[in-house]
C-alpha atoms as a PDB file:
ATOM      1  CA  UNK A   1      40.199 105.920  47.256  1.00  0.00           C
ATOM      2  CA  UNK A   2      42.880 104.334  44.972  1.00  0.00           C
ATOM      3  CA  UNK A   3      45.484 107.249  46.209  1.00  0.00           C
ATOM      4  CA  UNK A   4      45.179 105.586  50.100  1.00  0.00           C
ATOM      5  CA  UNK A   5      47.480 102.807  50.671  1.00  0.00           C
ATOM      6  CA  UNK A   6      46.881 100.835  53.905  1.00  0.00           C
ATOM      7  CA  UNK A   7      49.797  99.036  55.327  1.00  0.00           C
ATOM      8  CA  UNK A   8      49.348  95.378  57.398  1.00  0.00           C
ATOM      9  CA  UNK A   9      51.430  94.066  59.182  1.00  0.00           C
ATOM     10  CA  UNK A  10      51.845  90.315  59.725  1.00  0.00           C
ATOM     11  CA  UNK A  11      53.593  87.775  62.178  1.00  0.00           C
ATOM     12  CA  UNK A  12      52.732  84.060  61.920  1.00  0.00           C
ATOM     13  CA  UNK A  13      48.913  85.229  60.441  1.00  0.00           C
ATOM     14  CA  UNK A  14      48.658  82.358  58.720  1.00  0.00           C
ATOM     15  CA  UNK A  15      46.113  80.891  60.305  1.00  0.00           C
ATOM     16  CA  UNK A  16      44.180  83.794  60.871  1.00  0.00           C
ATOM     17  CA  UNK A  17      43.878  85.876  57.914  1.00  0.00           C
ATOM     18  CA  UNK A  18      40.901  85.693  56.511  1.00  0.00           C
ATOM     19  CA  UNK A  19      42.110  85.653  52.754  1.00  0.00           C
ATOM     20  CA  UNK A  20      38.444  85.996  51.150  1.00  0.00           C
ATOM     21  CA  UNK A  21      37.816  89.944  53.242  1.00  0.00           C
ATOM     22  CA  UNK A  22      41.302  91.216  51.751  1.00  0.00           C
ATOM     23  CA  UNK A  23      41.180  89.522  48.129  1.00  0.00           C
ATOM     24  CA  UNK A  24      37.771  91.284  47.754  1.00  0.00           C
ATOM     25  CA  UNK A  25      39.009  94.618  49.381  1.00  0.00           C
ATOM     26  CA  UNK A  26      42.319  94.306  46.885  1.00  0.00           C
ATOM     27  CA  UNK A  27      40.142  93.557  44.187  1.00  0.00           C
ATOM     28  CA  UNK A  28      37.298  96.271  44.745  1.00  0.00           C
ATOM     29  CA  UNK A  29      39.892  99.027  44.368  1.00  0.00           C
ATOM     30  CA  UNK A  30      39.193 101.198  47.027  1.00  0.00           C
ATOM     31  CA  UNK A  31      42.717 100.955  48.295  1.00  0.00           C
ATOM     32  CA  UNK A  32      45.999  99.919  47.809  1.00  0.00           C
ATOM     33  CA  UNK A  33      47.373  97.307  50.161  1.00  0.00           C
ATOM     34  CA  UNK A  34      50.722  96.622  51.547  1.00  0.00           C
ATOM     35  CA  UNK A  35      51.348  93.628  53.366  1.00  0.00           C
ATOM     36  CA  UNK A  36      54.163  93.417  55.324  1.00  0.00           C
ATOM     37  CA  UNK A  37      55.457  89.733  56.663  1.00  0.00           C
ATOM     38  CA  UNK A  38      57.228  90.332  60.282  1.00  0.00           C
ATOM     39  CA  UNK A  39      59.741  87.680  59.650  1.00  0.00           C
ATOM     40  CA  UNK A  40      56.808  84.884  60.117  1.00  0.00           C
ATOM     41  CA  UNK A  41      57.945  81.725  60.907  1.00  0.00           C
ATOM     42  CA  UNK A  42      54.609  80.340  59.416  1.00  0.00           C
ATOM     43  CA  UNK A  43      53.087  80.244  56.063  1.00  0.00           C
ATOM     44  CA  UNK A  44      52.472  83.459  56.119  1.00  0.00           C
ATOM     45  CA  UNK A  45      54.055  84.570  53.557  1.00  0.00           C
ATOM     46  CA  UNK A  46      52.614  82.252  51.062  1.00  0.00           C
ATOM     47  CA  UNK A  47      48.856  83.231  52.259  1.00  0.00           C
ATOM     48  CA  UNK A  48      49.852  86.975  51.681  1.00  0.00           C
ATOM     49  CA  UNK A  49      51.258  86.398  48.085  1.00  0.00           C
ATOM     50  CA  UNK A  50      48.328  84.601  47.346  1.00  0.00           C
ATOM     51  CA  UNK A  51      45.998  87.704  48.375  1.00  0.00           C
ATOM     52  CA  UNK A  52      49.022  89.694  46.411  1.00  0.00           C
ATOM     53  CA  UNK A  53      48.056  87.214  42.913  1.00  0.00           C
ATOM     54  CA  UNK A  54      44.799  87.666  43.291  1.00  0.00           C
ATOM     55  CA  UNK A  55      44.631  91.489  42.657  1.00  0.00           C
ATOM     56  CA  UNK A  56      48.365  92.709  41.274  1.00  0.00           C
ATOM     57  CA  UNK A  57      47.655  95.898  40.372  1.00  0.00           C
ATOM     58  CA  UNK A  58      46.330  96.614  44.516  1.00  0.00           C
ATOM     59  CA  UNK A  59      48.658  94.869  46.610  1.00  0.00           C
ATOM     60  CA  UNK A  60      52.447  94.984  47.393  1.00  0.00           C
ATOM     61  CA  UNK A  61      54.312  92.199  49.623  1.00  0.00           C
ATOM     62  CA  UNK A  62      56.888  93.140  51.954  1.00  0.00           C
ATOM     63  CA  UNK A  63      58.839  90.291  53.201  1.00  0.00           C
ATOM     64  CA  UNK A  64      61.237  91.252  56.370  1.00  0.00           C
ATOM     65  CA  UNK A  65      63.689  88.743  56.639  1.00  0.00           C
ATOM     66  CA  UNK A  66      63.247  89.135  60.296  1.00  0.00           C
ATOM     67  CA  UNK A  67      60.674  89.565  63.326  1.00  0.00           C
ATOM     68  CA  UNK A  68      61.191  93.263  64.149  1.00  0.00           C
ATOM     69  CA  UNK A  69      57.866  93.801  65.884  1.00  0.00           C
ATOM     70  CA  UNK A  70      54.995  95.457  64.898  1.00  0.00           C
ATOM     71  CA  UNK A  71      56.318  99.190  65.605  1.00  0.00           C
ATOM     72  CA  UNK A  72      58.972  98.370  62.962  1.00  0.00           C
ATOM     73  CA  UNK A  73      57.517  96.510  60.204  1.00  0.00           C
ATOM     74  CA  UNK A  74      54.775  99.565  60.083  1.00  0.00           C
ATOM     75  CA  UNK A  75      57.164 101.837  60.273  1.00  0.00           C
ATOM     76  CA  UNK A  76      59.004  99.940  57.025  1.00  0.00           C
ATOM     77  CA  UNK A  77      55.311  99.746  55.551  1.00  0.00           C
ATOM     78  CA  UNK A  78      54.728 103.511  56.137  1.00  0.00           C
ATOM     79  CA  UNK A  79      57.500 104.487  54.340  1.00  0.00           C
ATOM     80  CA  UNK A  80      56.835 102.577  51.314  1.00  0.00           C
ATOM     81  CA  UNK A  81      53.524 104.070  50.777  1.00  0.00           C
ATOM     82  CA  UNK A  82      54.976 107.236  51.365  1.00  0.00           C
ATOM     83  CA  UNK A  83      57.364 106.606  48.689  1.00  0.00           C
ATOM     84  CA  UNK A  84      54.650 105.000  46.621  1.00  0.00           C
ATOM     85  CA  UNK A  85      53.270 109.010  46.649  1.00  0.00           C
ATOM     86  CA  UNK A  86      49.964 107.691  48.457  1.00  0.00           C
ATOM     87  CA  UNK A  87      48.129 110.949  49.860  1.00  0.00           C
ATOM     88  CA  UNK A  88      46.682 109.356  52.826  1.00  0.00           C
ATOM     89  CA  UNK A  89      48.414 106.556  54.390  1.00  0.00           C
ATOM     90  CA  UNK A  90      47.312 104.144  57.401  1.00  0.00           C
ATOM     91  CA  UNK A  91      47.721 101.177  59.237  1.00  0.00           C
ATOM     92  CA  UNK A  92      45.526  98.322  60.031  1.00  0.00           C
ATOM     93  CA  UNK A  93      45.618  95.089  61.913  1.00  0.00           C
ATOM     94  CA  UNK A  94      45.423  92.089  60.126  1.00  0.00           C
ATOM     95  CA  UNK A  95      43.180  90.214  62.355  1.00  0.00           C
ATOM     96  CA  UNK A  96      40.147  93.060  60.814  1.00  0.00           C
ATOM     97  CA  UNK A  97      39.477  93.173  64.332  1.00  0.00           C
ATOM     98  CA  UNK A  98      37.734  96.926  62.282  1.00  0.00           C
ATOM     99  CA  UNK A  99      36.339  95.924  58.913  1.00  0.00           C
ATOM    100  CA  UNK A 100      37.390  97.236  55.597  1.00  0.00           C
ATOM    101  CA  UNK A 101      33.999  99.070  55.740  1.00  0.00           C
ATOM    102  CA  UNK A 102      35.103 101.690  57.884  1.00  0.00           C
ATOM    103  CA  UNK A 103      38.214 102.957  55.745  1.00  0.00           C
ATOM    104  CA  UNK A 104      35.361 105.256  53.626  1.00  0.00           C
ATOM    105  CA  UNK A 105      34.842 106.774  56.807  1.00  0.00           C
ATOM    106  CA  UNK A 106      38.280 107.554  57.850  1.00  0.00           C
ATOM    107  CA  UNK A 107      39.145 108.996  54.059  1.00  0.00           C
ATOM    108  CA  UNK A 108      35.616 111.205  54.529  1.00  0.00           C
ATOM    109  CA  UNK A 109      37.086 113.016  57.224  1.00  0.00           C
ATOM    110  CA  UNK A 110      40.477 114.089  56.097  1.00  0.00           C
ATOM    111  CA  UNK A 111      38.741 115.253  52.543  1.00  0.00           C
ATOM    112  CA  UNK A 112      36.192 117.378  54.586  1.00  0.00           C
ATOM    113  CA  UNK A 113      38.991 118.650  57.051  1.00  0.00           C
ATOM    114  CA  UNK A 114      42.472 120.138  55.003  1.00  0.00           C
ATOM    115  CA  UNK A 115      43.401 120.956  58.239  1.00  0.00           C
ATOM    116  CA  UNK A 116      43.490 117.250  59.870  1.00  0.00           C
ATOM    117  CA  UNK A 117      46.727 114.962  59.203  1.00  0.00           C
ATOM    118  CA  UNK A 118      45.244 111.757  61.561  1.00  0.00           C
ATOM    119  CA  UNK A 119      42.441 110.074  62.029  1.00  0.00           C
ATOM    120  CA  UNK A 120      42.603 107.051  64.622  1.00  0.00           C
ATOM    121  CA  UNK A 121      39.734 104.730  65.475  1.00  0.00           C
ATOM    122  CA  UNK A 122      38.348 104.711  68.557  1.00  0.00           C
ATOM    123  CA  UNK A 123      36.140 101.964  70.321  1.00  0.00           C
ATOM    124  CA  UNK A 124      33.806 103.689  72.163  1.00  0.00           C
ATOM    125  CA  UNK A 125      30.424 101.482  73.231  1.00  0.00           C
ATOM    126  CA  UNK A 126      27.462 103.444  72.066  1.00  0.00           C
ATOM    127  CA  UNK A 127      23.997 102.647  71.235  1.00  0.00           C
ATOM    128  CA  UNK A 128      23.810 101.659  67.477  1.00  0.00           C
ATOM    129  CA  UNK A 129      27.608 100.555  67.284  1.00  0.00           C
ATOM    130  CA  UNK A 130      29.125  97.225  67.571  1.00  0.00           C
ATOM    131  CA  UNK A 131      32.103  97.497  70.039  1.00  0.00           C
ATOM    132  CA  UNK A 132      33.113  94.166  71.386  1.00  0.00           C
ATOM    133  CA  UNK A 133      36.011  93.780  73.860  1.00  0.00           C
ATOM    134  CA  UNK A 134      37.474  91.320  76.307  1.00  0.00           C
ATOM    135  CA  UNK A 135      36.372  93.006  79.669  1.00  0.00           C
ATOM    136  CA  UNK A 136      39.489  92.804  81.025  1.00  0.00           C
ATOM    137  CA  UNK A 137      41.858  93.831  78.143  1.00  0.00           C
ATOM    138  CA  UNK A 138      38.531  97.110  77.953  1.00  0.00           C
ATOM    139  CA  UNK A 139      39.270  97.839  81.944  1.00  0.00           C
ATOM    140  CA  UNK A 140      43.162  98.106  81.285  1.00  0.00           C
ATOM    141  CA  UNK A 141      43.100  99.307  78.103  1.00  0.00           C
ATOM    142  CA  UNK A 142      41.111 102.240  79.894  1.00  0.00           C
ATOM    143  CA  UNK A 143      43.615 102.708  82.596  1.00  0.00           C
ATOM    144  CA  UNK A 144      46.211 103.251  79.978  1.00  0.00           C
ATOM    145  CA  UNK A 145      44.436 105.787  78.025  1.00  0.00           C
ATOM    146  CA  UNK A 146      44.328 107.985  81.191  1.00  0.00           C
ATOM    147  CA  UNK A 147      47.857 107.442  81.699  1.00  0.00           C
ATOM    148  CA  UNK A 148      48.909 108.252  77.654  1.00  0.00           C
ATOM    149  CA  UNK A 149      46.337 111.274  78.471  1.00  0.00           C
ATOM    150  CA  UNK A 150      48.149 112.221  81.431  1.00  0.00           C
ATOM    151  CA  UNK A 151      51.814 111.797  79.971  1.00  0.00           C
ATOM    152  CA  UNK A 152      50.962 113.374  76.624  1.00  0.00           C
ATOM    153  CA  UNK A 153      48.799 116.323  78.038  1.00  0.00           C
ATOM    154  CA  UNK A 154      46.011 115.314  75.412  1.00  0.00           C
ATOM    155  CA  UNK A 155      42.647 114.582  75.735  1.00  0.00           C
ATOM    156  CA  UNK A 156      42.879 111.136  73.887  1.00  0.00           C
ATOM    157  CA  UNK A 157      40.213 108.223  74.220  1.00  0.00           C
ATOM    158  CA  UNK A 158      41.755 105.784  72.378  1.00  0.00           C
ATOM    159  CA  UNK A 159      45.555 105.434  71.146  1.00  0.00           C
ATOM    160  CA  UNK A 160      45.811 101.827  70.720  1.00  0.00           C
ATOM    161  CA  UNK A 161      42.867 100.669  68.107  1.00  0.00           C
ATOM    162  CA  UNK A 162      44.676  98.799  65.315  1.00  0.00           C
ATOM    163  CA  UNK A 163      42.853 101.610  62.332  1.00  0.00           C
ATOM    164  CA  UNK A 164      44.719 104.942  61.745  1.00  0.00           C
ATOM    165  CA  UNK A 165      45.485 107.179  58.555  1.00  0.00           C
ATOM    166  CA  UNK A 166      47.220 110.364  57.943  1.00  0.00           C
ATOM    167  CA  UNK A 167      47.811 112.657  55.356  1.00  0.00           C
ATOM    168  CA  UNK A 168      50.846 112.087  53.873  1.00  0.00           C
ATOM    169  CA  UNK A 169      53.069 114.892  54.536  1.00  0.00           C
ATOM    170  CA  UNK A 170      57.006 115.618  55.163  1.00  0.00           C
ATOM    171  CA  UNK A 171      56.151 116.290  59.030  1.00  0.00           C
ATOM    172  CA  UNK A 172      54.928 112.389  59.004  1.00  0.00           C
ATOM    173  CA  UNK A 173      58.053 111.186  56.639  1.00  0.00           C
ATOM    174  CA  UNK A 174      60.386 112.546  59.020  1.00  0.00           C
ATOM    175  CA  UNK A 175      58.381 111.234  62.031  1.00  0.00           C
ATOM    176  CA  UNK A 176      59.007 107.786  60.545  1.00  0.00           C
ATOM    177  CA  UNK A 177      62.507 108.248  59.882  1.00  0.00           C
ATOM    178  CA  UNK A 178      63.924 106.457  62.701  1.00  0.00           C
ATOM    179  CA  UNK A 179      62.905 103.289  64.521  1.00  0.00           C
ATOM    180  CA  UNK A 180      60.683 103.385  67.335  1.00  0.00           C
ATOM    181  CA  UNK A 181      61.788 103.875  70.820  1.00  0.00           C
ATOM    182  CA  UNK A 182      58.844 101.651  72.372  1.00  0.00           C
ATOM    183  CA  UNK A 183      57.827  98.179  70.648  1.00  0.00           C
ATOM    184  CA  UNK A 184      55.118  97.785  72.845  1.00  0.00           C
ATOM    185  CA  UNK A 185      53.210 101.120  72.129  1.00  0.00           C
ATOM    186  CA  UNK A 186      54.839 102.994  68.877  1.00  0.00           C
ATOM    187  CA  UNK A 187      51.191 104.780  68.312  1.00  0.00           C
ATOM    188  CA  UNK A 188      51.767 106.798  71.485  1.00  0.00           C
ATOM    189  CA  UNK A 189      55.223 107.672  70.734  1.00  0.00           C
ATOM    190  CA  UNK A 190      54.309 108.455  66.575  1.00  0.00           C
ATOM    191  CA  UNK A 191      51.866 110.790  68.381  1.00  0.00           C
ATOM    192  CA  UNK A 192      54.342 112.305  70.539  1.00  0.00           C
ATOM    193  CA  UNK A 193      56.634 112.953  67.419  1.00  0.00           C
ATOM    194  CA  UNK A 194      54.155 114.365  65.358  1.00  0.00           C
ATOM    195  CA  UNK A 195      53.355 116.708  68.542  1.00  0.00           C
ATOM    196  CA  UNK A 196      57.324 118.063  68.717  1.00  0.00           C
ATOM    197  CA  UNK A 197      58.621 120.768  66.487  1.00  0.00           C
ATOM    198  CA  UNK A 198      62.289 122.693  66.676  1.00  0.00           C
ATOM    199  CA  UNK A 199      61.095 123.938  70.334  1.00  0.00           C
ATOM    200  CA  UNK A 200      59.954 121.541  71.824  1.00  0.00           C
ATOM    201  CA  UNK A 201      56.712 119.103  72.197  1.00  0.00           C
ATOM    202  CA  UNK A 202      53.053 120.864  71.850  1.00  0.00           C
ATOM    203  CA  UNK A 203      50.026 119.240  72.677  1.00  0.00           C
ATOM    204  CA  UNK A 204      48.121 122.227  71.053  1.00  0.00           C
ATOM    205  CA  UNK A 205      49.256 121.068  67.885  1.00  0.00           C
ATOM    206  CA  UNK A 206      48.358 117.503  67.615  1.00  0.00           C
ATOM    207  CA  UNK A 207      44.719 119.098  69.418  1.00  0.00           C
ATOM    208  CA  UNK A 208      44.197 120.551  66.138  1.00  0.00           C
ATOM    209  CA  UNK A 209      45.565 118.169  63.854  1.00  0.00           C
ATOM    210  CA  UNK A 210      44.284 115.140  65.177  1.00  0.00           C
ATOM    211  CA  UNK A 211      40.945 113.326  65.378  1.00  0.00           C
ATOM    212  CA  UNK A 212      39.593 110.289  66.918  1.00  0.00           C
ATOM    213  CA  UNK A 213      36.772 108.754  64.828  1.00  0.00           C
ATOM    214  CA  UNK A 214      34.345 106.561  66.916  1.00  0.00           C
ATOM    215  CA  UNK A 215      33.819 102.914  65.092  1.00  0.00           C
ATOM    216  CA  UNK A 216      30.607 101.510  64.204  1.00  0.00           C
ATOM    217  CA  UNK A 217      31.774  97.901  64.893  1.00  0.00           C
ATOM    218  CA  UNK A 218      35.147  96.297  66.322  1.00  0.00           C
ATOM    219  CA  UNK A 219      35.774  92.865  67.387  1.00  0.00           C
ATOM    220  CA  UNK A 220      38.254  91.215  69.642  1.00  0.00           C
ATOM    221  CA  UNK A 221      39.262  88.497  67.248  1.00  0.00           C
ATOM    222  CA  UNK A 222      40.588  85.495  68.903  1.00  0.00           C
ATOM    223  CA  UNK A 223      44.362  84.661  68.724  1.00  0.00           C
ATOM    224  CA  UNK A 224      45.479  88.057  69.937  1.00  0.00           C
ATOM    225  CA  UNK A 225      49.255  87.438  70.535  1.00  0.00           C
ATOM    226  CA  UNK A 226      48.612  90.470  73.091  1.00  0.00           C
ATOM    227  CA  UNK A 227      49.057  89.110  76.691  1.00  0.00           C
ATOM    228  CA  UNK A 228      47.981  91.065  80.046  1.00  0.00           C
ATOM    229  CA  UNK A 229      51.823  91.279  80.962  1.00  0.00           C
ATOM    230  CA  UNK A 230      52.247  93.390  78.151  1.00  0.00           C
ATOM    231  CA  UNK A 231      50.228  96.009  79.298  1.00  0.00           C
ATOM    232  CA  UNK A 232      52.824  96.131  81.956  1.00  0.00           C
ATOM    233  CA  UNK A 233      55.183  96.632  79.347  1.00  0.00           C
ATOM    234  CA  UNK A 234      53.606  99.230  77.620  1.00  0.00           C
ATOM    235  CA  UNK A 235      53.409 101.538  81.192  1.00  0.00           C
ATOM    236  CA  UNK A 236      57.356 101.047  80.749  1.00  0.00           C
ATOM    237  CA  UNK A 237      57.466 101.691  77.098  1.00  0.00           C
ATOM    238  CA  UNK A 238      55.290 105.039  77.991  1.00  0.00           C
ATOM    239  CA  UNK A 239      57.446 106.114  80.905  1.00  0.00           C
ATOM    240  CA  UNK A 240      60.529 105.818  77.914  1.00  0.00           C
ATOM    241  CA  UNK A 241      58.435 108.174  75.727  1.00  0.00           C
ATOM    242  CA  UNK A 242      56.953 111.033  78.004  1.00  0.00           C
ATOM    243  CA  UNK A 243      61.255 111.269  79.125  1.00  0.00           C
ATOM    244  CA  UNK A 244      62.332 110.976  75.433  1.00  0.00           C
ATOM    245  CA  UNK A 245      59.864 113.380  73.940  1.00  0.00           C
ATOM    246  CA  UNK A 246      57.352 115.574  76.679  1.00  0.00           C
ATOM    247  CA  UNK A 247      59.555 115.929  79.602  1.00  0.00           C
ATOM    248  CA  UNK A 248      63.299 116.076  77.572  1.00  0.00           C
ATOM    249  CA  UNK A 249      61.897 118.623  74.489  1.00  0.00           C
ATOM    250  CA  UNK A 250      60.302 120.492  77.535  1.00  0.00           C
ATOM    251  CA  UNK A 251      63.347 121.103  79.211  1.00  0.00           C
ATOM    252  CA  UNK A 252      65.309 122.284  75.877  1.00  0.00           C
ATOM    253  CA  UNK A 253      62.424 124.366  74.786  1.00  0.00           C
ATOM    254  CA  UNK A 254      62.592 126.286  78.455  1.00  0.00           C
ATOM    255  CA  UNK A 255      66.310 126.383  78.522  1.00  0.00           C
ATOM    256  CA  UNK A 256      65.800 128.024  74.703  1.00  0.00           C
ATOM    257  CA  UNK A 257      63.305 130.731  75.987  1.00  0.00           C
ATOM    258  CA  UNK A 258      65.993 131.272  79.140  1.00  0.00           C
ATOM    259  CA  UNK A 259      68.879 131.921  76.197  1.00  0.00           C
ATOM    260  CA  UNK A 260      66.035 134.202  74.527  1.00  0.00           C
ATOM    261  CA  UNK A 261      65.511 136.251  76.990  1.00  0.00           C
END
C-alpha cells in the first residue's frame, strides 16, 4: 500500500496522540503519512516530528502557521499527496477513533472496483463489529445523516466518520482547489462537489462512484473537541451547501436545458 498516503490532521493533539500506533504504522510501510499541525498552540508539533524521525522515508510534517480548521488543513494535506502522485489518497482522524487496521480494507475495495473513486467509513452497530458511540452524539449524528440524505438526494448512512480515501484523480484535484465553504461539515460539501459537473449537481453520479464501507470497530475517544452546539452549526453549514451546490447548480442546469430547447 506504499502508493496510499493518508493525511492527519492535528490541533493541540499533543496530549492525545498515541505516538507508539502511528510510529509502528509509519514504520510498517503500508502507507505514507502526512501530518498536518492546525496551527497547535501545544506541543504538537514536536510529538508529530518525533513520529516524522522515527520512520523518514513514511511520514511528511506539515506545519500551518495558523488554526484554519479541520476542513482546511485536509484540504492543504490532500493536495500534497496529490502532488506527492499518491493513487489513493484519504483522511483520518488523529484521535484513531478507526484503527490503522482498517486502511487494508478501504484500499481492497477501490482495487476490486476501477469504477469507485471513495470509500468512507461508516459506523454501523452490527453483530461481530465493535461500534462504540456516545448515545447522544449516535442520536444526533443520526438526525443529521437524514438531513445530508435529504439535502444531497443520496442514500448516505454515514458522512461524518473521521476514515475516507479516494482515488486520486483530476475530478478530486479540482474538487480541492478552493477552500471549503462549511468548517463545520467539509465531507458533505467535498461530496456535493464531487457530485457537480458543467450542468449541474447529480446524485446519480456520486451513487455510482461512491461507497460506504461498514467498520469492524470505532471508538469515541475521549477529548473530542466536538461539542453538541456544533451540531447546530453543522445544520447551518449544510443549509450553506445544499444553496451553494444542489439547489444553485439546479437552477443553472434547468435554465441551460430552457436555452437548449
Amino acid at each position: 500500500m506504499r502508493r496510499t498516503t493518508l493525511v492527519v490532521p492535528c490541533y493541540n493533539e499533543a496530549q492525545r496522540l498515541n505516538v507508539a500506533a502511528f510510529t509502528r504504522f509509519a514504520q510498517d510501510g503500508a502507507a505514507h503519512l502526512i501530518l498536518v499541525n492546525d496551527g497547535s498552540r501545544d506541543e504538537t508539533l514536536g510529538v508529530l516530528e518525533g513520529i516524522r524521525n522515527a520512520a523518514p522515508t513514511c511520514v511528511r510534517v506539515v506545519d500551518l502557521p495558523r488554526n484554519g480548521g479541520k476542513a482546511e488543513a485536509v484540504r492543504q494535506g490532500m493536495l500534497e499527496a496529490l502532488n506527492d502522485g499518491a493513487e489513493f489518497v484519504g483522511f483520518w482522524d488523529a484521535d484513531l477513533a478507526t484503527p490503522f487496521d482498517a486502511l487494508s480494507g478501504f484500499v481492497e475495495q477501490l482495487e476490486a472496483r476501477p469504477h469507485l473513486e471513495v470509500v468512507m467509513g461508516s459506523r454501523v452497530r452490527l453483530l461481530g463489529r465493535t461500534i462504540e458511540r456516545d448515545a447522544k452524539r449516535h442520536y444526533a449524528g443520526r438526525a443529521f445523516a437524514t438531513a445530508v440524505s435529504l439535502a444531497l438526494r443520496l442514500p448516505v448512512y454515514d458522512t461524518q466518520c473521521g476514515a475516507k480515501l479516494f482515488r486520486a484523480t483530476e475530478r478530486l484535484r479540482q474538487a480541492l482547489a478552493r477552500p471549503f465553504v462549511s468548517r463545520w461539515v467539509f465531507d458533505v460539501e467535498l461530496l456535493a462537489r464531487l457530485g457537480s459537473t458543467s450542468t449541474g449537481y447529480s446524485p446519480e453520479l456520486l451513487v455510482n462512484t461512491v461507497c460506504e464501507n461498514p467498520l469492524m470497530e470505532w471508538r469515541d475517544v475521549a477529548g473530542s473537541k466536538l461539542r453538541m452546539i456544533d451540531f447546530a452549526k453543522s445544520g447551518l453549514d449544510l443549509v450553506r451547501i445544499h444553496k451553494a451546490y444542489v439547489r444553485r447548480r439546479g437552477i443553472q442546469a434547468t435554465r441551460t436545458r430552457e436555452r437548449s430547447a
